[in-house]
C-alpha atoms as a PDB file:
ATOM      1  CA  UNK A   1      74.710 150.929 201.779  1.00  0.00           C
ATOM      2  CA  UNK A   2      76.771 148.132 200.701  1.00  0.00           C
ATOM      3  CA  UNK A   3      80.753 149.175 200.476  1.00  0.00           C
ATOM      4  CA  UNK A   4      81.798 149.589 196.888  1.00  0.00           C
ATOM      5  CA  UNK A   5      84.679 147.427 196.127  1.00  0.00           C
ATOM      6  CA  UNK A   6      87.220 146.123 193.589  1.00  0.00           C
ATOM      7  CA  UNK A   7      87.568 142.562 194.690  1.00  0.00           C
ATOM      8  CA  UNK A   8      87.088 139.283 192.876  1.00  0.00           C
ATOM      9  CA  UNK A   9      83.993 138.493 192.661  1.00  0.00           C
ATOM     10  CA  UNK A  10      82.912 142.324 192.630  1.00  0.00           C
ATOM     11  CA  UNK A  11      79.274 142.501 191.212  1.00  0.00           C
ATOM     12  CA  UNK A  12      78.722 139.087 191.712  1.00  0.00           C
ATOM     13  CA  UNK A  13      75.276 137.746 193.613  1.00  0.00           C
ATOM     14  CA  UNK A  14      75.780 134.544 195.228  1.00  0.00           C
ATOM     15  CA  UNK A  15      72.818 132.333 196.970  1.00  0.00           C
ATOM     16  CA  UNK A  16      74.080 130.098 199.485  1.00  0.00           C
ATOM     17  CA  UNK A  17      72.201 127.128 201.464  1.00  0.00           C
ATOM     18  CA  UNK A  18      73.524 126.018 204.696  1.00  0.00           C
ATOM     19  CA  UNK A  19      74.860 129.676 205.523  1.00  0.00           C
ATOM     20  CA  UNK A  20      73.927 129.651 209.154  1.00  0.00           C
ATOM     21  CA  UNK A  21      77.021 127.830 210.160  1.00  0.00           C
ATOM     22  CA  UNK A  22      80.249 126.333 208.735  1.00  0.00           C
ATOM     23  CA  UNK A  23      81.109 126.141 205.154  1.00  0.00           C
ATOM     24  CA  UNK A  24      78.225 127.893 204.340  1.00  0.00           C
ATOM     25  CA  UNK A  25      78.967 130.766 207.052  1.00  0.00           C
ATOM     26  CA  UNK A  26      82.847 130.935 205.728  1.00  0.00           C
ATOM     27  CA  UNK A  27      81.816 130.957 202.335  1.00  0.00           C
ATOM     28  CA  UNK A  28      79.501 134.061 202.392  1.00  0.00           C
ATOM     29  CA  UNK A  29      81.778 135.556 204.659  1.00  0.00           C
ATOM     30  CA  UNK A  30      84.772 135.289 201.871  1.00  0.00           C
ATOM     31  CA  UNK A  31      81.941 136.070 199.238  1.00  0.00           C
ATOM     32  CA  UNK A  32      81.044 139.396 200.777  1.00  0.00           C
ATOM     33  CA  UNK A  33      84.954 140.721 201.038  1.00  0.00           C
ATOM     34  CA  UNK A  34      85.532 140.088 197.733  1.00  0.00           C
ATOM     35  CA  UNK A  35      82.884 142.167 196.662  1.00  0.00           C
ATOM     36  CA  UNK A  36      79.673 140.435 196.044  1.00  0.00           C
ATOM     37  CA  UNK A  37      76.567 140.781 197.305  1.00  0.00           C
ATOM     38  CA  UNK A  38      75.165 137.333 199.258  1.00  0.00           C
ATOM     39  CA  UNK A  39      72.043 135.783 200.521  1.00  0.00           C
ATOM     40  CA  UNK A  40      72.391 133.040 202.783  1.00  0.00           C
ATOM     41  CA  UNK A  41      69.583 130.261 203.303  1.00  0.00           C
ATOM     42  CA  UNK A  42      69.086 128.001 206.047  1.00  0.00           C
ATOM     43  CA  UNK A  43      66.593 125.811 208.210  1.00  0.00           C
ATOM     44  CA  UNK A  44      68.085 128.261 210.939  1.00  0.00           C
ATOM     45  CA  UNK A  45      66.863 130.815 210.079  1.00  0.00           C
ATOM     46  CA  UNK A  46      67.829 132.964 212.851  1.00  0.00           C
ATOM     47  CA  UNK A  47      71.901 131.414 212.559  1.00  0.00           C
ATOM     48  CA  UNK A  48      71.307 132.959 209.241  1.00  0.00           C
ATOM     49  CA  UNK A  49      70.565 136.093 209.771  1.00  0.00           C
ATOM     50  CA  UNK A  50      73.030 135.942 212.424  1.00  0.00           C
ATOM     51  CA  UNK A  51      75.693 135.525 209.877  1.00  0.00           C
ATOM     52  CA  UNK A  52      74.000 138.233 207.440  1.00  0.00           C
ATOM     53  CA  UNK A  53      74.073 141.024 210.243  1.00  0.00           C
ATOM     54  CA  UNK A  54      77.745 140.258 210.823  1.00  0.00           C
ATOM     55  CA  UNK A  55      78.447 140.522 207.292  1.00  0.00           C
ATOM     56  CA  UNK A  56      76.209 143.770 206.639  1.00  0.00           C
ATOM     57  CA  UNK A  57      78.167 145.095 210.002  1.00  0.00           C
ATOM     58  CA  UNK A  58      81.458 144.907 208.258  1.00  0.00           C
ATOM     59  CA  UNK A  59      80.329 145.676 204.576  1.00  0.00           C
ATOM     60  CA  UNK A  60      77.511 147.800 204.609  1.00  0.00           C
ATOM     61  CA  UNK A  61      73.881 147.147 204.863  1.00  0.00           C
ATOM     62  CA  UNK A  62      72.466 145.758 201.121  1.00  0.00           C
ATOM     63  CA  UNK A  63      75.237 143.542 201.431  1.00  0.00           C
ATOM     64  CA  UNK A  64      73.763 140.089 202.635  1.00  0.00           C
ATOM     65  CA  UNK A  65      70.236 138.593 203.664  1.00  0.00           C
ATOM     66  CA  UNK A  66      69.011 135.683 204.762  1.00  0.00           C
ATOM     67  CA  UNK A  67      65.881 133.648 204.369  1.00  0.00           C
ATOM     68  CA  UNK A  68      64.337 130.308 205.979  1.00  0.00           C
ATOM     69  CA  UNK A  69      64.807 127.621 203.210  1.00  0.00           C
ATOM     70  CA  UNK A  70      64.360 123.747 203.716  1.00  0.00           C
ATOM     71  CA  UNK A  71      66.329 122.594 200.556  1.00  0.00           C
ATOM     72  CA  UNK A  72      64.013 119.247 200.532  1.00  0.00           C
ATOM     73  CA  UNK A  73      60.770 121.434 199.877  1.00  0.00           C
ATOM     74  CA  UNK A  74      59.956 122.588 196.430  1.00  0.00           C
ATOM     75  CA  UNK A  75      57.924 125.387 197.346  1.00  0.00           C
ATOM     76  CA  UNK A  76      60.208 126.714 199.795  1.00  0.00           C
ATOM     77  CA  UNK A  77      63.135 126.895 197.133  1.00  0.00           C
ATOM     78  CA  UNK A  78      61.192 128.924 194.941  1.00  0.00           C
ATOM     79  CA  UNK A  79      60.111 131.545 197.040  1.00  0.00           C
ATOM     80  CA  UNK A  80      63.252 132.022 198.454  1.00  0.00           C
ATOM     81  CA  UNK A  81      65.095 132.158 195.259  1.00  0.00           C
ATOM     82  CA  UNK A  82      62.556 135.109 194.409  1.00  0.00           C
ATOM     83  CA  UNK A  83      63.372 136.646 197.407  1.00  0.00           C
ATOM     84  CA  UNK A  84      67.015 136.711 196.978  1.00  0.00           C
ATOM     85  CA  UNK A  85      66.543 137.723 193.185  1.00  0.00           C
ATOM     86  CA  UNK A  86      64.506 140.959 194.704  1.00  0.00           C
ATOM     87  CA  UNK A  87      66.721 142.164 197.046  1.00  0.00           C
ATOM     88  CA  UNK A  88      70.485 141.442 195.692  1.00  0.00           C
ATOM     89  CA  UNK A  89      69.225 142.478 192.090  1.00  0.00           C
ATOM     90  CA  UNK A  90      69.779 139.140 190.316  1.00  0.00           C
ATOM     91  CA  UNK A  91      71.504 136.117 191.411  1.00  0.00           C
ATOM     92  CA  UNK A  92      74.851 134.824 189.373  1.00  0.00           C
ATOM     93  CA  UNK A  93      75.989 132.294 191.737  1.00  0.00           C
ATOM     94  CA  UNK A  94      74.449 128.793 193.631  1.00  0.00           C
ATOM     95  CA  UNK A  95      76.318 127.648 196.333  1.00  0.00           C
ATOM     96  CA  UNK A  96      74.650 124.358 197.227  1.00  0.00           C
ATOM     97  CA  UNK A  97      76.155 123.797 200.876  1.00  0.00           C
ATOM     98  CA  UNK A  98      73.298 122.223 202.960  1.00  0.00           C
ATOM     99  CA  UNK A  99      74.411 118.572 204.100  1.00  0.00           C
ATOM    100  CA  UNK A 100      74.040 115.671 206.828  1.00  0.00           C
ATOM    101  CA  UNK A 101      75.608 113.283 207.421  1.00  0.00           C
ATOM    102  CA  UNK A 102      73.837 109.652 209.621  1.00  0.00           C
ATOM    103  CA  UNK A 103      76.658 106.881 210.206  1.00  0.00           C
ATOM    104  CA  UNK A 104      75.452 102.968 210.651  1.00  0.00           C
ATOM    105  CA  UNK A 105      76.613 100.457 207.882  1.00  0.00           C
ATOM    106  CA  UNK A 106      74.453  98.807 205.169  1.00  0.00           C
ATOM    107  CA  UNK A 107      72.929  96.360 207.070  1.00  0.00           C
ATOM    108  CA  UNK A 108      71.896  99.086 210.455  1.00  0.00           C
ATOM    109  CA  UNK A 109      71.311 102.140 208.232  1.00  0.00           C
ATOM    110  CA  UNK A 110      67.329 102.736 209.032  1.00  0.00           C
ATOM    111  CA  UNK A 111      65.732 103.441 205.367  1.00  0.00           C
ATOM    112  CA  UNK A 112      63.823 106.297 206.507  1.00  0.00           C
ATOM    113  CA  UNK A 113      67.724 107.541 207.572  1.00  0.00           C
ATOM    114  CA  UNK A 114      68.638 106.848 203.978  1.00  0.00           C
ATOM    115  CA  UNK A 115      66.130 108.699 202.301  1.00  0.00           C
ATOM    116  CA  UNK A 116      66.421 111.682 204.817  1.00  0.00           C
ATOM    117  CA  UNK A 117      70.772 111.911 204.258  1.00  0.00           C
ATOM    118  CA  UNK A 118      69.650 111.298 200.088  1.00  0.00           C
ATOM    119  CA  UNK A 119      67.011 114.104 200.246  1.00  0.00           C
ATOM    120  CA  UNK A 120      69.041 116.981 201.893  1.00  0.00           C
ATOM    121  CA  UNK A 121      72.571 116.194 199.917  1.00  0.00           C
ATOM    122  CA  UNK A 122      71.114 115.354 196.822  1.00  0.00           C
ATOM    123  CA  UNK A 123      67.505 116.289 196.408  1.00  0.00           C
ATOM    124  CA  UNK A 124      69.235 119.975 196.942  1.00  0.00           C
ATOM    125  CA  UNK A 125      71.518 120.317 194.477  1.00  0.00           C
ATOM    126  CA  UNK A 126      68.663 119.231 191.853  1.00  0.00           C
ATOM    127  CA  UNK A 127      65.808 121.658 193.260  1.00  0.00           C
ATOM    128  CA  UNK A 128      68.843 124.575 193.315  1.00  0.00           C
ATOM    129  CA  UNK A 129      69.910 124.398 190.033  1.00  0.00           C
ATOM    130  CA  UNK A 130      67.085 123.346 188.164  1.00  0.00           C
ATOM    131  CA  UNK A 131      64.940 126.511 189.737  1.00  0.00           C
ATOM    132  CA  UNK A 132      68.606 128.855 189.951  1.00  0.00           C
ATOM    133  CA  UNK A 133      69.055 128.642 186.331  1.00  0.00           C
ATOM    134  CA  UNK A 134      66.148 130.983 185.566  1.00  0.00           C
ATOM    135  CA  UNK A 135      67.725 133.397 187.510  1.00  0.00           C
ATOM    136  CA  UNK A 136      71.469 132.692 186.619  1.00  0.00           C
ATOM    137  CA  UNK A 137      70.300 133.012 182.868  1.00  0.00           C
ATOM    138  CA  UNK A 138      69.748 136.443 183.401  1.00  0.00           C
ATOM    139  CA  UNK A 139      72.862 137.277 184.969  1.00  0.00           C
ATOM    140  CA  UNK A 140      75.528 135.508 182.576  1.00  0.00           C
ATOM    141  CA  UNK A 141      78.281 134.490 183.540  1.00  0.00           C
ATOM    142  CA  UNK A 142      77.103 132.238 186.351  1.00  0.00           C
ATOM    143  CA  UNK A 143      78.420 129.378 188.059  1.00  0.00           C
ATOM    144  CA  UNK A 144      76.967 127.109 190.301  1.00  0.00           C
ATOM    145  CA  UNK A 145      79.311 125.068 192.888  1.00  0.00           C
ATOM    146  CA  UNK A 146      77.971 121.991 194.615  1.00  0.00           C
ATOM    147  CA  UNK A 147      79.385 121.139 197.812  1.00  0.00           C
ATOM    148  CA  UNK A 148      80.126 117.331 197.201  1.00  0.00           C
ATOM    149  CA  UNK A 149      82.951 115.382 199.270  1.00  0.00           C
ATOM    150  CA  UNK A 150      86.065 113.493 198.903  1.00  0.00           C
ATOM    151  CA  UNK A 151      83.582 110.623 200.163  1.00  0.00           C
ATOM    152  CA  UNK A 152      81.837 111.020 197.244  1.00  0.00           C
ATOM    153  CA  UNK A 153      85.001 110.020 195.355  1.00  0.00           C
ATOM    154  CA  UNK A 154      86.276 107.138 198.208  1.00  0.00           C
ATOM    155  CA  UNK A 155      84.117 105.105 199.687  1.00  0.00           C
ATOM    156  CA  UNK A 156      84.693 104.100 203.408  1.00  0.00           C
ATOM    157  CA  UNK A 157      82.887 100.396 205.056  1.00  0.00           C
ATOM    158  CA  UNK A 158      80.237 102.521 207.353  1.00  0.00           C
ATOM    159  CA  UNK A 159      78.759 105.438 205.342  1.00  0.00           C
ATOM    160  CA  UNK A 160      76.594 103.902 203.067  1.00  0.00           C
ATOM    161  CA  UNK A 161      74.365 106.890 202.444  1.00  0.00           C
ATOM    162  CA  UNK A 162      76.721 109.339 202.735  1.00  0.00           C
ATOM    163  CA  UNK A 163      79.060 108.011 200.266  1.00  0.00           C
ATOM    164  CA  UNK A 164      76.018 107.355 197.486  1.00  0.00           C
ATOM    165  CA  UNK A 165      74.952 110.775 198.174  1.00  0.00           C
ATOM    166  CA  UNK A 166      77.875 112.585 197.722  1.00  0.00           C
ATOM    167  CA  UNK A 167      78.428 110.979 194.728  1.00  0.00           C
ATOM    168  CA  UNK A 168      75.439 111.629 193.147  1.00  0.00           C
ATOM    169  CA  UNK A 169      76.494 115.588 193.456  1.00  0.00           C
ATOM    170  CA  UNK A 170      79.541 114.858 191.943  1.00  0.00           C
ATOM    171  CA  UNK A 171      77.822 113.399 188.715  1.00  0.00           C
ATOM    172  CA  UNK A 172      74.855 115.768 189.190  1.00  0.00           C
ATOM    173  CA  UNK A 173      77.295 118.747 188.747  1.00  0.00           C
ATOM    174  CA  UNK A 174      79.053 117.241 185.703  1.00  0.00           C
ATOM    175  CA  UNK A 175      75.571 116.473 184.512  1.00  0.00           C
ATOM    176  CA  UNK A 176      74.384 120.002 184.900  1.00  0.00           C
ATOM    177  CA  UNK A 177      77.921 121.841 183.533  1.00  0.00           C
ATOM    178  CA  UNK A 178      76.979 119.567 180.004  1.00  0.00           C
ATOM    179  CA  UNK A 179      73.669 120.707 179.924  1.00  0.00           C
ATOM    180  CA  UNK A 180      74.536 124.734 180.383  1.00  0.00           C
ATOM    181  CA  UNK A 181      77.113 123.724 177.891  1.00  0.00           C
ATOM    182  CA  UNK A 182      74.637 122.417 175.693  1.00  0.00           C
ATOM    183  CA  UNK A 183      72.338 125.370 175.908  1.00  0.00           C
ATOM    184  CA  UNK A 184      75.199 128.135 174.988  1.00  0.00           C
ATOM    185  CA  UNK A 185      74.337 129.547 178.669  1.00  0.00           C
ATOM    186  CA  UNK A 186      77.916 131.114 180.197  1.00  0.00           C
ATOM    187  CA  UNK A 187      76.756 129.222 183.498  1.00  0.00           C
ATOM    188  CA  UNK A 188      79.702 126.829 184.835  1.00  0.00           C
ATOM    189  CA  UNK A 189      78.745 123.780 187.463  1.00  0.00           C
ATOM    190  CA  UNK A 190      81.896 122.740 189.415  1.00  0.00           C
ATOM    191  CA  UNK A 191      81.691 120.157 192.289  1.00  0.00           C
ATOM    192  CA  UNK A 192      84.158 120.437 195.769  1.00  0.00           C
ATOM    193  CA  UNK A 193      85.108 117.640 197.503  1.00  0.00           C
ATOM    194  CA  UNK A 194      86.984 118.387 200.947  1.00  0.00           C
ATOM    195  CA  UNK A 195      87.669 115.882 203.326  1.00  0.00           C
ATOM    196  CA  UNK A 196      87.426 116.334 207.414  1.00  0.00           C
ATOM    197  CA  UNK A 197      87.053 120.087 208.262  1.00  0.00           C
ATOM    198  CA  UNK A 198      86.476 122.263 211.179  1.00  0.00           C
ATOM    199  CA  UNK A 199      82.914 122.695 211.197  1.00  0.00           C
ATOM    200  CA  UNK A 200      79.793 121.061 213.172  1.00  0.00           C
ATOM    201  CA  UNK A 201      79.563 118.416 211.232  1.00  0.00           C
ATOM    202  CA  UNK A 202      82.418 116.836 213.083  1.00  0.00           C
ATOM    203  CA  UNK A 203      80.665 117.492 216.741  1.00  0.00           C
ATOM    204  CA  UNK A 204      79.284 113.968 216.997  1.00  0.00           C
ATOM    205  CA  UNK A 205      82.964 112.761 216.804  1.00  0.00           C
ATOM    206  CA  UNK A 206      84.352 115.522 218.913  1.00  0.00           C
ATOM    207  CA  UNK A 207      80.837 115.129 221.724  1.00  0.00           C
ATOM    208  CA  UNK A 208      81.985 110.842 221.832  1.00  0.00           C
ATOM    209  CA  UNK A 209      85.754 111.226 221.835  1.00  0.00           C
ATOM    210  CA  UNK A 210      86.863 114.568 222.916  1.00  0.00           C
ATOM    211  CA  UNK A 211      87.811 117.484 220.725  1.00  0.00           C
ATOM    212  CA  UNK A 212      91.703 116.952 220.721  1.00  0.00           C
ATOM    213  CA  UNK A 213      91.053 112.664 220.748  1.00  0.00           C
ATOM    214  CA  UNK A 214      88.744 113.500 217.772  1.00  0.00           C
ATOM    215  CA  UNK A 215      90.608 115.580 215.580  1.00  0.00           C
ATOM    216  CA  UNK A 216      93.517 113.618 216.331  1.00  0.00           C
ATOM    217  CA  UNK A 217      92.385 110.639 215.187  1.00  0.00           C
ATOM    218  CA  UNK A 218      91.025 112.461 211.907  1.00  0.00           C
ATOM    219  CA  UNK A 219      94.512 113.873 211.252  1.00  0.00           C
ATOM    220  CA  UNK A 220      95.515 110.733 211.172  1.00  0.00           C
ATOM    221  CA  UNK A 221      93.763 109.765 207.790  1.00  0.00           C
ATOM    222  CA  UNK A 222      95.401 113.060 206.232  1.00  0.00           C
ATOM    223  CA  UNK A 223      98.591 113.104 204.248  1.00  0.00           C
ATOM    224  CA  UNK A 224      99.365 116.401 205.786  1.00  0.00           C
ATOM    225  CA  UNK A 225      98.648 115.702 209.173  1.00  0.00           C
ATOM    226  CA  UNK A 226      95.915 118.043 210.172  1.00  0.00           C
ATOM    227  CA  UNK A 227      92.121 118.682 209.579  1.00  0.00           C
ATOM    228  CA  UNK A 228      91.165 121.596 207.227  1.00  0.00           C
ATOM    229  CA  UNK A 229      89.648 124.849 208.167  1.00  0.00           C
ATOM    230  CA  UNK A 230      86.418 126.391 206.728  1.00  0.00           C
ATOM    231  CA  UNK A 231      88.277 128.988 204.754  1.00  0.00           C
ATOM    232  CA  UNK A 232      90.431 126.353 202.527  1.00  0.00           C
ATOM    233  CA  UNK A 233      86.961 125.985 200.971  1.00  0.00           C
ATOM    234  CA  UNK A 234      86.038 129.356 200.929  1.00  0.00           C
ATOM    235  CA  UNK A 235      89.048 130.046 198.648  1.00  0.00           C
ATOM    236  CA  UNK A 236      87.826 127.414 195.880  1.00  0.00           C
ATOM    237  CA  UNK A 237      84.256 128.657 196.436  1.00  0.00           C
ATOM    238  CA  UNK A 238      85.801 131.886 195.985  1.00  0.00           C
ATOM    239  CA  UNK A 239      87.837 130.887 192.851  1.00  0.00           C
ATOM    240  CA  UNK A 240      84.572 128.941 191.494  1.00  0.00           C
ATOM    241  CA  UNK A 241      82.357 131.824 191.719  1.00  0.00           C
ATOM    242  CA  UNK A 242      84.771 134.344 189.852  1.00  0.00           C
ATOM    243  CA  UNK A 243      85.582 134.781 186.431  1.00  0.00           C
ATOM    244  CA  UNK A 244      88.943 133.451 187.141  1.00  0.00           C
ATOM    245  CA  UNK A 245      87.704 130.150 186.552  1.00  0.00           C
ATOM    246  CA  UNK A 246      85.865 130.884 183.803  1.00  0.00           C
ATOM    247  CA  UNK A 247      87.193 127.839 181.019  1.00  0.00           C
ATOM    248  CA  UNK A 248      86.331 124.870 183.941  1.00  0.00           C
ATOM    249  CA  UNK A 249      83.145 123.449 184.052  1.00  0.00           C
ATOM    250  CA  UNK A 250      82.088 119.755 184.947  1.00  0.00           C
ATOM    251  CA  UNK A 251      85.238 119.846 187.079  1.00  0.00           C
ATOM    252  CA  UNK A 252      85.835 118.682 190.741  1.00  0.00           C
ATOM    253  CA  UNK A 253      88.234 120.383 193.358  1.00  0.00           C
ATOM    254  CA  UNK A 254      89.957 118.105 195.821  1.00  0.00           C
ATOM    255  CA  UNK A 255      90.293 119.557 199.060  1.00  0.00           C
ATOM    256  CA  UNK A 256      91.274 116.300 201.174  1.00  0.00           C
ATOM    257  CA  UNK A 257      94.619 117.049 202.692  1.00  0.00           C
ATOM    258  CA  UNK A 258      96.137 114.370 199.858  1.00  0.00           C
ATOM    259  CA  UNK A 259      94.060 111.476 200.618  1.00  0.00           C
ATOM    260  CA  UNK A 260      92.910 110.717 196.781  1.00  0.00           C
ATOM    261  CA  UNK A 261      96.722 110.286 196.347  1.00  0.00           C
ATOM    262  CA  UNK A 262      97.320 107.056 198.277  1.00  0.00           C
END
């Protein structure tokens, strides 16, 4: 049995995509010791549940799960979203974490590139939230938190697709926060936009360069001199999906180390 607890987000079920590594991973791991119940969902399936035994091994069993979700596909979001409903009792959080990221400028980004990077970061967030909300309707208050970037807020001269993308979560979470507002649901939408972190996503960098070159080189581009680790967005997820935050909605969380400043 899952370990009763106090903590913030105690009573609290949280879906989370991209949960097999990274962010995701971090996230559910921060979730669970805080008291909430989590289900993590990945095209990993088996990183996922991974990460769900680790958790259960430290909580309790009942404490996370983890099913084989494609964000892109439809079909695949619904089941799994009925799934995680079943077994954690309701769902009162969306964590929309799955991302990619494919370099090459405007004029060498490959279309079918484009609409791959477009479909994963921002196809996501729309199939999450529009089929979450049934479930986060029945467990008031909710909150959904898209994962968005501080690229979605700066653009740079050789991520075309990742900068559009990213942006479109940013507006798509304002865009859903008015709408719940709208309604009279108690559901918040709340975008987070870190800058370089230590997760995969940076192993192209690290594989071409070296890991110390690499992350030297990122540190470079951050006001305070370092990259970020997966729990400084684990603590705003954290914040996001408790009731401490529960007066901001249609908000966005800069996590970038003090680049917006310059």
């Amino acid at each position: 049995m899952a370990k009763e607890t106090g903590g913030r987000v105690a009573g609290k079920k949280a879906f989370i995509t991209g949960g097999a590594q990274g962010l995701g991973a971090a996230a559910a791991r921060m979730l669970a010791r805080e008291g909430a119940k989590v289900a993590l969902a990945d095209l990993n399936l088996e990183g996922a549940e991974k990460v769900a035994a680790e958790i259960n091994a430290e909580r309790g069993e009942g404490t996370a799960f983890a099913y084989a979700l494609d964000v892109r596909d439809e079909a695949q979001w619904i089941y799994a979203l009925e799934m995680a409903d079943a077994a954690m009792g309701g769902i009162s959080v969306l964590l929309n974490n799955a991302g990619i990221s494919i370099g090459g400028n405007i004029e060498q980004l490959a279309f079918e590139d484009w609409k791959k990077v477009m479909s994963v970061n921002v196809d996501s967030v729309f199939l999450g939230a529009k089929h979450a909300l049934k479930y986060l309707k029945e467990n008031q208050p909710g909150s959904i938190i898209n994962i968005s970037s501080i690229a979605g807020l700066i653009a740079g001269h050789n991520t075309p697709v990742y900068n559009a993308s990213k942006a479109g979560v940013w507006l798509l979470s304002k865009n859903i926060a008015l709408h719940c507002a709208k309604q009279g649901y108690n559901i918040r939408s709340n975008s987070i936009h870190p800058t370089f972190i230590d997760t995969p996503i940076l192993d192209r960098l690290r594989d071409m360069l070296g890991k110390e070159v690499a992350e030297t080189k990122l540190a470079r581009q951050v006001p305070l001199g370092h990259i970020g680790e997966p729990d400084d967005i684990a603590n705003a997820v954290l914040y996001l999906a408790s009731d401490e935050s529960k007066f901001m909605t249609g908000a966005e969380l800069k996590l970038d180390g003090g680049i917006s400043a310059m």
